[in-house]
Protein backbone atom coordinates (compact mmCIF):
# COMPACT_ATOMS: atom_id res chain seq x y z
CA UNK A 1 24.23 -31.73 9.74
CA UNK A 2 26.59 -31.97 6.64
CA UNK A 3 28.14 -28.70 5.07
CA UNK A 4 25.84 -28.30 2.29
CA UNK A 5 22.95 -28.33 4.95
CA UNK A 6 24.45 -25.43 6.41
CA UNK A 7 25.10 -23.27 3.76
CA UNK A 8 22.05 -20.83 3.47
CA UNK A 9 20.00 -21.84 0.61
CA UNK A 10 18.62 -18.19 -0.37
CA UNK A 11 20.25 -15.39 -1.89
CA UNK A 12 18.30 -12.28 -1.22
CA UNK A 13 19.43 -9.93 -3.92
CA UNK A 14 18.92 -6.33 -3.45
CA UNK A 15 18.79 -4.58 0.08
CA UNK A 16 16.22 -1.67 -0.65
CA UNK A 17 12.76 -1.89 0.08
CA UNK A 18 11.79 -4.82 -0.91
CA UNK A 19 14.99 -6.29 -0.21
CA UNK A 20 14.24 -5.96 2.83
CA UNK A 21 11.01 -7.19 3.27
CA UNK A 22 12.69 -10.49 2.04
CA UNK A 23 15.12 -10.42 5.06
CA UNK A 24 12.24 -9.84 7.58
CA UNK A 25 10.50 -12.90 5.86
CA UNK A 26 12.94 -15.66 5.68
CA UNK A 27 14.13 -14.80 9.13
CA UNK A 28 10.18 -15.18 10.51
CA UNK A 29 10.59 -18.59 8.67
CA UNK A 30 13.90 -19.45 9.96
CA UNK A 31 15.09 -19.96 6.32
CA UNK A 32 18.97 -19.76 5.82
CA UNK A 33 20.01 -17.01 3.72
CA UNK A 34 23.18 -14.66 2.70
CA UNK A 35 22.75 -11.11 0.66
CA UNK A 36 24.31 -9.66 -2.31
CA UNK A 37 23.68 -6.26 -3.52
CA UNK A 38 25.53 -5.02 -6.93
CA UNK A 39 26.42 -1.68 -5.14
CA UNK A 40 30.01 -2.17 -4.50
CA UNK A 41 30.00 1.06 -2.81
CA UNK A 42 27.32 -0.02 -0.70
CA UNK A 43 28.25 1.39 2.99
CA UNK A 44 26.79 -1.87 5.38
CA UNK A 45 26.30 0.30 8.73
CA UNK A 46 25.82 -1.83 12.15
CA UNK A 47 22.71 -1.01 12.37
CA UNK A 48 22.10 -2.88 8.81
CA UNK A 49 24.22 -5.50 9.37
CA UNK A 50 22.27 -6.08 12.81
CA UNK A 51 18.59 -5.98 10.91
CA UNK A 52 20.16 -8.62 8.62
CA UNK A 53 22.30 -10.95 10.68
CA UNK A 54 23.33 -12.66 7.64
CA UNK A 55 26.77 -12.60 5.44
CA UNK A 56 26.27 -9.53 3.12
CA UNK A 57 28.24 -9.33 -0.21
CA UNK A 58 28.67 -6.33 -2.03
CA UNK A 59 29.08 -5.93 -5.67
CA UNK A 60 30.83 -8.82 -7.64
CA UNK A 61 30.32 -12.34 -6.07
CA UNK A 62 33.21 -15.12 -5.03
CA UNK A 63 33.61 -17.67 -6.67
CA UNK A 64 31.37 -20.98 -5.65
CA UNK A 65 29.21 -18.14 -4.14
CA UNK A 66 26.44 -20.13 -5.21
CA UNK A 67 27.10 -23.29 -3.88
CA UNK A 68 24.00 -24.43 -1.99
CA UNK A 69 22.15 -21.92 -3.01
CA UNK A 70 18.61 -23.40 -4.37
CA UNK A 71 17.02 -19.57 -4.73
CA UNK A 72 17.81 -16.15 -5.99
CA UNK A 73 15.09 -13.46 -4.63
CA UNK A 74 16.05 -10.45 -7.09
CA UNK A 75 14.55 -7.37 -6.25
CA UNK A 76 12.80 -5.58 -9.23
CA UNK A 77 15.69 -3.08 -9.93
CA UNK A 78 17.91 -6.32 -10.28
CA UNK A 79 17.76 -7.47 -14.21
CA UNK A 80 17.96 -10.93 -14.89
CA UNK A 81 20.44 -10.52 -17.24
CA UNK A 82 23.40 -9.19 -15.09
CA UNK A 83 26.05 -11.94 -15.62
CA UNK A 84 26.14 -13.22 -11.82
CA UNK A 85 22.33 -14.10 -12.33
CA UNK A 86 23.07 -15.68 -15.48
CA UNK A 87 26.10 -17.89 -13.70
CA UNK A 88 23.56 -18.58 -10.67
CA UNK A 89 21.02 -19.93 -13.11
CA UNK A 90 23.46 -21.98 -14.98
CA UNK A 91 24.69 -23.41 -11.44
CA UNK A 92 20.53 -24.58 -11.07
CA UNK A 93 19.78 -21.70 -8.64
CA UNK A 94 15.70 -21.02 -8.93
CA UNK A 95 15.82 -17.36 -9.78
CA UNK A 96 12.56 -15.76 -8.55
CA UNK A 97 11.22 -12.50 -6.76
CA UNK A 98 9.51 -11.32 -3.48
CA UNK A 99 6.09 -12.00 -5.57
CA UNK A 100 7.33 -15.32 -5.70
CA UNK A 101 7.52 -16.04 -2.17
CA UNK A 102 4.25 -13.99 -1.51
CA UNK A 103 2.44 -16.51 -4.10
CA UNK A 104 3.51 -19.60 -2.18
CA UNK A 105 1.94 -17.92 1.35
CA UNK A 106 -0.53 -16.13 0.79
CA UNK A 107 -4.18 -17.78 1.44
CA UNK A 108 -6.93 -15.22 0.49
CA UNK A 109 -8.01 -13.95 -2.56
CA UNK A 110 -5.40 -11.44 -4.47
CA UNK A 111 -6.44 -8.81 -7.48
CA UNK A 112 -3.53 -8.41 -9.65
CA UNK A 113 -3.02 -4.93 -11.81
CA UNK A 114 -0.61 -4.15 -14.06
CA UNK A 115 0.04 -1.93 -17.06
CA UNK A 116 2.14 0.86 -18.27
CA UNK A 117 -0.20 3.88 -16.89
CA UNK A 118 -2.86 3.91 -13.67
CA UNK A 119 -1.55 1.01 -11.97
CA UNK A 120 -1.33 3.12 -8.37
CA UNK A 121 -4.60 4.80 -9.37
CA UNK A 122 -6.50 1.63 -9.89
CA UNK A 123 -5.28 -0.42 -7.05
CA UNK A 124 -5.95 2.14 -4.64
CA UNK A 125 -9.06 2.84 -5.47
CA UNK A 126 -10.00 -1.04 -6.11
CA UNK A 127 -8.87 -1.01 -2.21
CA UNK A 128 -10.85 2.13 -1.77
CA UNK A 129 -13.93 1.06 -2.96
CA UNK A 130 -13.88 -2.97 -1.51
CA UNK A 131 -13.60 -0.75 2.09
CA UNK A 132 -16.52 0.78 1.40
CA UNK A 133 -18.15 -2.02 0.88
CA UNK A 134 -17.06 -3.83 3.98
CA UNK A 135 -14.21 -5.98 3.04
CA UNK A 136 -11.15 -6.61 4.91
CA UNK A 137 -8.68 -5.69 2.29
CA UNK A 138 -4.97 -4.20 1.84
CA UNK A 139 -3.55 -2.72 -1.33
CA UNK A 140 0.30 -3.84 -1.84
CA UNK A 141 3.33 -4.55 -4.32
CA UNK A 142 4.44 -2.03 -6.33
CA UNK A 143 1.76 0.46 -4.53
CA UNK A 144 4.40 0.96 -1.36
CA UNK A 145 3.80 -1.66 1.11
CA UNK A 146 6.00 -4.95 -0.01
CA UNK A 147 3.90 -7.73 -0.88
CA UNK A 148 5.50 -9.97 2.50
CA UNK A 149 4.64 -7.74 4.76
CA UNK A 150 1.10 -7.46 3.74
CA UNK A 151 1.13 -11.05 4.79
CA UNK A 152 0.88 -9.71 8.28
CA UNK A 153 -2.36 -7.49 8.20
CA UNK A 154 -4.40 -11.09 7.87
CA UNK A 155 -6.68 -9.15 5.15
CA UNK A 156 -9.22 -10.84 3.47
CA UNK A 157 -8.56 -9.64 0.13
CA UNK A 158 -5.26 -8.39 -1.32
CA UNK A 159 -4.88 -5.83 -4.41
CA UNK A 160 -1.42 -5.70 -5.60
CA UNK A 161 0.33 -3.35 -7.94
CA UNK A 162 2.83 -4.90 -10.17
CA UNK A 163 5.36 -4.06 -12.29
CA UNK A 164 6.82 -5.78 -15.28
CA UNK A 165 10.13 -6.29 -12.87
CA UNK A 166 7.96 -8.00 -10.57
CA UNK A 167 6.06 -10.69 -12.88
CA UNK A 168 8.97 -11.77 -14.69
CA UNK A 169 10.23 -13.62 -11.88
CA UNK A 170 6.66 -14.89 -10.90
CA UNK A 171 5.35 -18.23 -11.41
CA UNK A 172 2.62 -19.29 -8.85
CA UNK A 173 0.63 -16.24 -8.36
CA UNK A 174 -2.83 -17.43 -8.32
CA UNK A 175 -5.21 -14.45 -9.13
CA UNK A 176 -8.98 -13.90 -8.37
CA UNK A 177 -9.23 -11.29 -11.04
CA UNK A 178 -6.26 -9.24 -12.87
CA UNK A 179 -5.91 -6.91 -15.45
CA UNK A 180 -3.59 -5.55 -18.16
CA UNK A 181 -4.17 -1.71 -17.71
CA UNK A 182 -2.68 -0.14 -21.13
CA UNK A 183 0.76 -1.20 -23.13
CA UNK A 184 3.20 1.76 -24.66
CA UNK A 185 6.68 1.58 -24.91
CA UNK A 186 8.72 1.52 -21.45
CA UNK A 187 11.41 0.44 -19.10
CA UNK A 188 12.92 -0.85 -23.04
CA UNK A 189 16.04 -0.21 -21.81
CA UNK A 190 15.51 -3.04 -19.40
CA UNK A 191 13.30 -5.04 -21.48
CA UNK A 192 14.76 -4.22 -24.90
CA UNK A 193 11.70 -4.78 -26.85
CA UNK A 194 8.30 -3.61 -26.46
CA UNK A 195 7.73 -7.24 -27.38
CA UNK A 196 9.68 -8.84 -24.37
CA UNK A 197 7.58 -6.33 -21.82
CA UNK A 198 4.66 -7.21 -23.32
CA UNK A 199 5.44 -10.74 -22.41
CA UNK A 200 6.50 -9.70 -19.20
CA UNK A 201 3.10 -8.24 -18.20
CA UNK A 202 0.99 -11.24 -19.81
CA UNK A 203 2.44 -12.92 -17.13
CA UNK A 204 -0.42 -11.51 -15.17
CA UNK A 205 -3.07 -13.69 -16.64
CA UNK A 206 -1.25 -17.18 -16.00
CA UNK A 207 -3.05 -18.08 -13.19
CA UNK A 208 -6.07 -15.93 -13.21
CA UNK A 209 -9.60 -16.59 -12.59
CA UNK A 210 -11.59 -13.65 -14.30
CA UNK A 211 -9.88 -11.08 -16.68
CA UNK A 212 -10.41 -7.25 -17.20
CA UNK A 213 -10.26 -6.27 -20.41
CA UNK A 214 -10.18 -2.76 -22.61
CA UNK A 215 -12.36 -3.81 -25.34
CA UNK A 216 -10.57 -1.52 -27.71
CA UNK A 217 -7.07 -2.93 -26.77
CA UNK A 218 -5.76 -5.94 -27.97
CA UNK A 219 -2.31 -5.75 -26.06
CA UNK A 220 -4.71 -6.00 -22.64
CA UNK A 221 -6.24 -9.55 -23.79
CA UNK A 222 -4.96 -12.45 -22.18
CA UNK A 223 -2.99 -14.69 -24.70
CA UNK A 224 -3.63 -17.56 -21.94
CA UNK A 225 -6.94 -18.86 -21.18
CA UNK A 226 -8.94 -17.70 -18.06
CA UNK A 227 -12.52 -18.69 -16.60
CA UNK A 228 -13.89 -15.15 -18.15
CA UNK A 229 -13.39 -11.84 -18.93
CA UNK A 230 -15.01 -8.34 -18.13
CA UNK A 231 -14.49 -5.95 -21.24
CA UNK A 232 -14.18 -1.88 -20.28
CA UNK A 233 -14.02 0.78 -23.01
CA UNK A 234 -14.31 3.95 -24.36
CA UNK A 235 -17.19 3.70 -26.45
CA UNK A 236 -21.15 3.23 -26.03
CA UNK A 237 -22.19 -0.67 -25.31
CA UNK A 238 -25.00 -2.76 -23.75
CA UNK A 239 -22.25 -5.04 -22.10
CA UNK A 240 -20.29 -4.91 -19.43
CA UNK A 241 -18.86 -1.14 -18.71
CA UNK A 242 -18.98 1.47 -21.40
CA UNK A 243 -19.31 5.32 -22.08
CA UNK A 244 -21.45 7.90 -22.83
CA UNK A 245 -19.23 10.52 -23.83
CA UNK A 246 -21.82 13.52 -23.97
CA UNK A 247 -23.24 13.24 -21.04
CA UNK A 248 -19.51 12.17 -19.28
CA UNK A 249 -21.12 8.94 -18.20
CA UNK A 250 -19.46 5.31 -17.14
CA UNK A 251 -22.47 2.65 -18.07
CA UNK A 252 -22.86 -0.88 -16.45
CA UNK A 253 -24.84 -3.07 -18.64
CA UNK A 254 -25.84 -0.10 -20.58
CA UNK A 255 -27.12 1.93 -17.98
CA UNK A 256 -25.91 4.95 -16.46
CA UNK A 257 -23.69 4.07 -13.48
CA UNK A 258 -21.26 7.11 -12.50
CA UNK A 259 -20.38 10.68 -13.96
CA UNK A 260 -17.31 10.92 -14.02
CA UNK A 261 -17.72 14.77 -12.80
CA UNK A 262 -19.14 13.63 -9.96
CA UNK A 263 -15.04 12.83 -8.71
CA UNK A 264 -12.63 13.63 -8.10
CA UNK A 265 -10.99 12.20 -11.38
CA UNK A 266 -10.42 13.96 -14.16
CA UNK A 267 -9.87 12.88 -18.05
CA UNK A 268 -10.83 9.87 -19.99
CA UNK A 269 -7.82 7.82 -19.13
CA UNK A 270 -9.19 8.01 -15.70
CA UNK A 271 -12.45 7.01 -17.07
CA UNK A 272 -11.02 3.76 -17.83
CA UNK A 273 -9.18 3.54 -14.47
CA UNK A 274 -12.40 3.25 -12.53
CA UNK A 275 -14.36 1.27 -15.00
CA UNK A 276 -11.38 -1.01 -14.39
CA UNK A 277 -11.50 -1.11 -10.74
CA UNK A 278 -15.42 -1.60 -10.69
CA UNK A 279 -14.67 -4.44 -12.89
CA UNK A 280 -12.28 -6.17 -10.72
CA UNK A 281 -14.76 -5.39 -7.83
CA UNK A 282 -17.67 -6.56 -9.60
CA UNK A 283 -15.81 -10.28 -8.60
CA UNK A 284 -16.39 -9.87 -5.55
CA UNK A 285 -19.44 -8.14 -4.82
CA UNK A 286 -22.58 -7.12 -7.05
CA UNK A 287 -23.88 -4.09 -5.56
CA UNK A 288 -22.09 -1.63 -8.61
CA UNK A 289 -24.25 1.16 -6.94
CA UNK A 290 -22.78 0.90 -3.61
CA UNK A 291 -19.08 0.56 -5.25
CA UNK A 292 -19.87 3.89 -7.56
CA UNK A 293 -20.77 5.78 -4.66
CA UNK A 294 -17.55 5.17 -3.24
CA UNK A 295 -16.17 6.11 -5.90
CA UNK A 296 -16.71 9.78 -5.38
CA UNK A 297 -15.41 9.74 -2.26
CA UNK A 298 -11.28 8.54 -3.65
CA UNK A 299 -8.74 10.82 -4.20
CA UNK A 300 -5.98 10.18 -6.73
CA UNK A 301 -2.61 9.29 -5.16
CA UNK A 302 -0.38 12.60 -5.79
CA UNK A 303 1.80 13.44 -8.59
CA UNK A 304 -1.07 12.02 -11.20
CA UNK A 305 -2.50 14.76 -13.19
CA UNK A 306 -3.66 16.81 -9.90
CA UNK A 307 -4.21 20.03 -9.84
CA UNK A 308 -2.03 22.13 -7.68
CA UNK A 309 -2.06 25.68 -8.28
CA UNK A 310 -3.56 28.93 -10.27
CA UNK A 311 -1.46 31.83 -10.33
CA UNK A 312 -2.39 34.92 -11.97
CA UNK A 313 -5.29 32.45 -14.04
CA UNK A 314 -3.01 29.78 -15.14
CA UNK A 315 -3.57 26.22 -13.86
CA UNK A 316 -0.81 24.10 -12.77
CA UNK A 317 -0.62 20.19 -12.80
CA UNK A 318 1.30 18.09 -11.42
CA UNK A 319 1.54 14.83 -13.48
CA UNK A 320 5.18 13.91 -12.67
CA UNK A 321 4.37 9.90 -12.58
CA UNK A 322 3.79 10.42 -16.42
CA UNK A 323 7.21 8.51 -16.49
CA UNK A 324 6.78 7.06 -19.85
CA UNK A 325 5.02 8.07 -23.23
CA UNK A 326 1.92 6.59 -22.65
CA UNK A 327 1.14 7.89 -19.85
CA UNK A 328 1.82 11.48 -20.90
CA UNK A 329 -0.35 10.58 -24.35
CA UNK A 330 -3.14 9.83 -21.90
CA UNK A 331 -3.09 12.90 -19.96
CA UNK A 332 -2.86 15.23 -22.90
CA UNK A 333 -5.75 13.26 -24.56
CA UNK A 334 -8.10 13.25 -20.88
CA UNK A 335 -7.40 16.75 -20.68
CA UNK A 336 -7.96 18.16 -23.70
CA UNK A 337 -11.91 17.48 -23.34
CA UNK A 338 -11.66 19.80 -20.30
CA UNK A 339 -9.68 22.88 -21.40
CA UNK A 340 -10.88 25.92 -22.76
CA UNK A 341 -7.70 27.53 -22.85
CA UNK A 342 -4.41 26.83 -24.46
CA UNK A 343 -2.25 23.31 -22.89
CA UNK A 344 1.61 24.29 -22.41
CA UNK A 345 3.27 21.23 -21.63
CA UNK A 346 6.24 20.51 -19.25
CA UNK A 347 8.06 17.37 -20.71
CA UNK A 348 11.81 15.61 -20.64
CA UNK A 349 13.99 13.95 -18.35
CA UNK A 350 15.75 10.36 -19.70
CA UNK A 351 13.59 8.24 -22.19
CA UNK A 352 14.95 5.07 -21.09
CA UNK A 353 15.50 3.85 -25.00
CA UNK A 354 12.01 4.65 -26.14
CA UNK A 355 11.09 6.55 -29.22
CA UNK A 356 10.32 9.97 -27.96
CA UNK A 357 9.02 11.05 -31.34
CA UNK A 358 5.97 8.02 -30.78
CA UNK A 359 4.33 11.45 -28.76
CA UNK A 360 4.45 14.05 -31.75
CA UNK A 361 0.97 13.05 -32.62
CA UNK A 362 -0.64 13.98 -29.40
CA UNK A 363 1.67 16.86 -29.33
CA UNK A 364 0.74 18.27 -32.62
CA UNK A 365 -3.54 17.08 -31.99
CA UNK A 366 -3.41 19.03 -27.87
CA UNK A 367 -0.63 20.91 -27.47
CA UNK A 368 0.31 25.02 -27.93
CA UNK A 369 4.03 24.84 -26.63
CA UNK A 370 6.53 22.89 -25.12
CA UNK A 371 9.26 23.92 -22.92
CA UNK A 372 11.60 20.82 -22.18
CA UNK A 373 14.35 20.07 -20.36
CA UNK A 374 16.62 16.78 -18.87
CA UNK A 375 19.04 14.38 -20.96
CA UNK A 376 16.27 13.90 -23.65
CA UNK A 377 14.30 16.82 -23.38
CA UNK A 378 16.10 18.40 -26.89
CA UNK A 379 14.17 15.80 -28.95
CA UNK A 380 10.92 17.14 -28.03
CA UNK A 381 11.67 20.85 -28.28
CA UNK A 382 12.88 20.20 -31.74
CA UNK A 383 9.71 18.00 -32.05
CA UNK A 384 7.60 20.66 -31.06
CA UNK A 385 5.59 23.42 -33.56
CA UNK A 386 7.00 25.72 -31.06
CA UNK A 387 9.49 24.04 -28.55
CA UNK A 388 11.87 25.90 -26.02
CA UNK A 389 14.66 23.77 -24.36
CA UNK A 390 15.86 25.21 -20.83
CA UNK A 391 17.90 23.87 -18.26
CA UNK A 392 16.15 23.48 -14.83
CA UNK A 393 13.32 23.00 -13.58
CA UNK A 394 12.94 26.52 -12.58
CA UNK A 395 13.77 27.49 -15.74
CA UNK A 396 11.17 25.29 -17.24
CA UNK A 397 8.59 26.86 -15.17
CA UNK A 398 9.64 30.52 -15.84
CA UNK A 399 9.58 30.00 -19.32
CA UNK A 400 5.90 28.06 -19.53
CA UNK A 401 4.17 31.08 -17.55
CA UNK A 402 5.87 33.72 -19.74
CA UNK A 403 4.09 31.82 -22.73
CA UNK A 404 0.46 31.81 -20.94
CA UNK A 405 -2.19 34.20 -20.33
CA UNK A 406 -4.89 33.53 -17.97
CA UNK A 407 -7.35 30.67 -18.95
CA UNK A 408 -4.60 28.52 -19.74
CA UNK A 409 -3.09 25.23 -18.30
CA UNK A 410 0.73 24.09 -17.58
CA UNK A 411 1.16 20.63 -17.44
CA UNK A 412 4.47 19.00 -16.34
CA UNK A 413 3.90 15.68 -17.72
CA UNK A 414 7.72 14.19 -18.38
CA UNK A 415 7.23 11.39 -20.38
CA UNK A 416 10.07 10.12 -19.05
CA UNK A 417 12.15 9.17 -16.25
CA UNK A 418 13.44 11.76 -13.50
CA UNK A 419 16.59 9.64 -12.54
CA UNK A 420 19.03 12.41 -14.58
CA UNK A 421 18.07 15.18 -12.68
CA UNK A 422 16.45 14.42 -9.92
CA UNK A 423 16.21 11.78 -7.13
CA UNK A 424 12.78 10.09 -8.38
CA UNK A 425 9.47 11.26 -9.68
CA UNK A 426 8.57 13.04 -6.37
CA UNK A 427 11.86 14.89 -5.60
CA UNK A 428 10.85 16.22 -9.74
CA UNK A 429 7.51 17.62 -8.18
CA UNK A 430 8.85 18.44 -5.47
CA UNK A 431 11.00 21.22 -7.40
CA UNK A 432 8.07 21.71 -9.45
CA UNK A 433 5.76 22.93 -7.00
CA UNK A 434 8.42 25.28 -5.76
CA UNK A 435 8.83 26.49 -8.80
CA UNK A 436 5.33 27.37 -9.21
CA UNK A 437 5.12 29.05 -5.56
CA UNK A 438 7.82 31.45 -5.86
CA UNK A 439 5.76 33.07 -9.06
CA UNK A 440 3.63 34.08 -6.49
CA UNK A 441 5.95 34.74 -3.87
């Protein structure tokens, strides 16, 4: 064996989650490999190092690191910019992601979902309802479980979340069905451009059999051609899925199919999240009754506009995934069908480069006050008809119950990311919640 055929040829990149999974992966396929994660303050305990059994490098790479090397397996927090990518690529590494390498194994059919809003919403409940309907099927990627080791359930049918992160490193994903959920501006700090995430997510549809569509979005079309399309929407049609907004209705060919009271989901946007996820059903099996009925039966993820308190008469939800604009646009607009009494929103946190004041429309259309806190949380008090800025949490909550009176709703629906305050999304709810118990304590 000569040198070069000894030197590992992968460079796992990344040794969190799905970092990880990569490891477990190549080793199962006795593929050489070495890791480098950017943390130079990256503590390697034995117990790591023994789970890995491979050289780990921490923060900057040696020079001729990437001699040998044919691939790069970033994880998603990894850009592709960083300079040591950019040197690997210009050596001729392949840089690609866990996606990547789940493309080239996997053998059943996959759903692919995507978007900047209801991604976890839709897959699970895709998974949800193709249970109910007696397929063998596990929901994976961005949802929680890594896309390699879903490889080891031997499921029929896979439905994977995934991120922008994800699909700009994937090439070979062949996809049953797939859909663009929603666009608005996000992770721009990574992508730069709403343009460059857009392109990023499209990514989605180069390999796909049969599209999803929102009829009355034109940033969810594919710009590549596929076999064909189902179209969703918001409005009344004879096609496909539609809405009868009176009577709260999801149609199927223009007849009534679902209430949406008759779930557990609440708001338009979610509307559009199960018309979706009957859609990319409707590939597989033709029974739309049976796959409504199951419907009723899901139950949202946590941390997505669910309700989780009423103290003194004032509702409390918990909408802390709202990490971007969009998605906090969505849940003002789903809710304000629903609420008879006045909508005091939670918002703030860091923006991650997008234009915060892209929300004063919704603001100004749904909402009575705003109480805001986090890095960019100023902008939308000062946006706000009547805005208070605070500087917890706690704080936050305090203040939004001193401004309601029974009938009314508090929404804590960011609009941005959690990372300046808080250790993700859920540690954010976490405080939330207590928050909310200890005005009734």
């Amino acid at each position: 064996m000569t040198e070069a055929q000894r030197l590992p040829q992968y460079v796992i990149a990344g040794l969190g989650q799905t970092g990880l999974s990569c490891v477990r992966y190549l080793q199962n396929q006795s593929l050489a490999f070495k890791v480098w994660d950017t943390r130079a303050d990256l503590v390697v305990s034995d117990e790591l190092a023994a789970r890995v059994n491979a050289e780990i490098t921490c923060g900057e790479v040696p020079q001729n690191y990437w001699n040998g090397v044919t691939h790069l397996v970033l994880s998603p927090g990894i850009a592709t910019d960083l300079p040591a990518v950019l040197t690997a690529k210009q050596a001729g590494v392949s840089v690609i992601g866990d996606i990547e390498l789940f493309a080239l194994a996997v053998t059943g059919p996959v759903i692919g979902i995507t978007g900047s809003n209801g991604k976890t919403t839709v897959t699970l409940l895709t998974s949800h309802i193709l249970k109910h309907l007696g397929y063998n099927v596990i929901a994976a990627g961005n949802v929680g479980l890594p896309a390699l080791d879903s490889l080891q359930h031997g499921a029929h049918i896979t439905v994977l979340e995934l991120s922008s992160f994800q699909l700009e490193t994937t090439r070979s994903l062949h996809l049953a069905a797939a859909t663009i959920l929603n666009l608005s501006a996000d992770h721009l700090d990574r992508h730069h451009t709403l343009s460059a995430y857009s392109e990023a997510k499209q990514r989605i549809f180069d390999h796909c059999e049969v599209a999803v569509v929102n009829r009355e979005d034109s940033h969810t079309m594919p710009m590549t051609a596929v076999t064909s399309r189902i179209a969703t929407g918001l409005t009344a049609t004879s096609e496909d899925f539609g809405w009868q907004a009176a009577q709260q209705m999801i149609t199927y060919h223009g007849k009534p199919l679902l209430c949406l009271t008759d779930t557990a989901l609440v708001g338009q946007h979610n509307a559009l999240n199960i018309q979706s996820a009957l859609a990319l059903v409707s590939v597989f099996s033709d029974d739309m009754e049976a796959a409504a009925e199951a419907v009723k039966t899901f139950h949202s993820a946590a941390h997505r506009c669910s309700k989780i308190a009423e103290v003194a008469g004032v509702s409390f939800i918990d909408d802390s995934k709202a990490t971007n604009i969009g998605a906090t646009e969505a849940a003002l607009k789903g809710l304000a069908g629903s609420l008879t009494g006045k909508l005091i929103l939670i918002a703030g946190g860091d923006a991650k480069g997008a234009d915060l004041s892209e929300l004063a429309p919704a603001l100004q259309a749904h909402v009575d006050a705003v109480v805001a806190l986090g890095r960019d949380g100023r902008i939308l008090s000062q946006m706000a008809a009547r805005g208070w800025y605070v500087e917890s949490m706690e704080q936050a909550v305090q203040q939004a119950f001193a401004l309601a009176e029974s009938g009314d709703t508090i929404l804590l629906s960011p609009a941005c990311a959690s990372l300046d305050m808080f250790n993700n999304y859920k540690h954010r709810a976490d405080v939330f919640q207590q928050a909310v118990r200890e005005l009734s304590a």
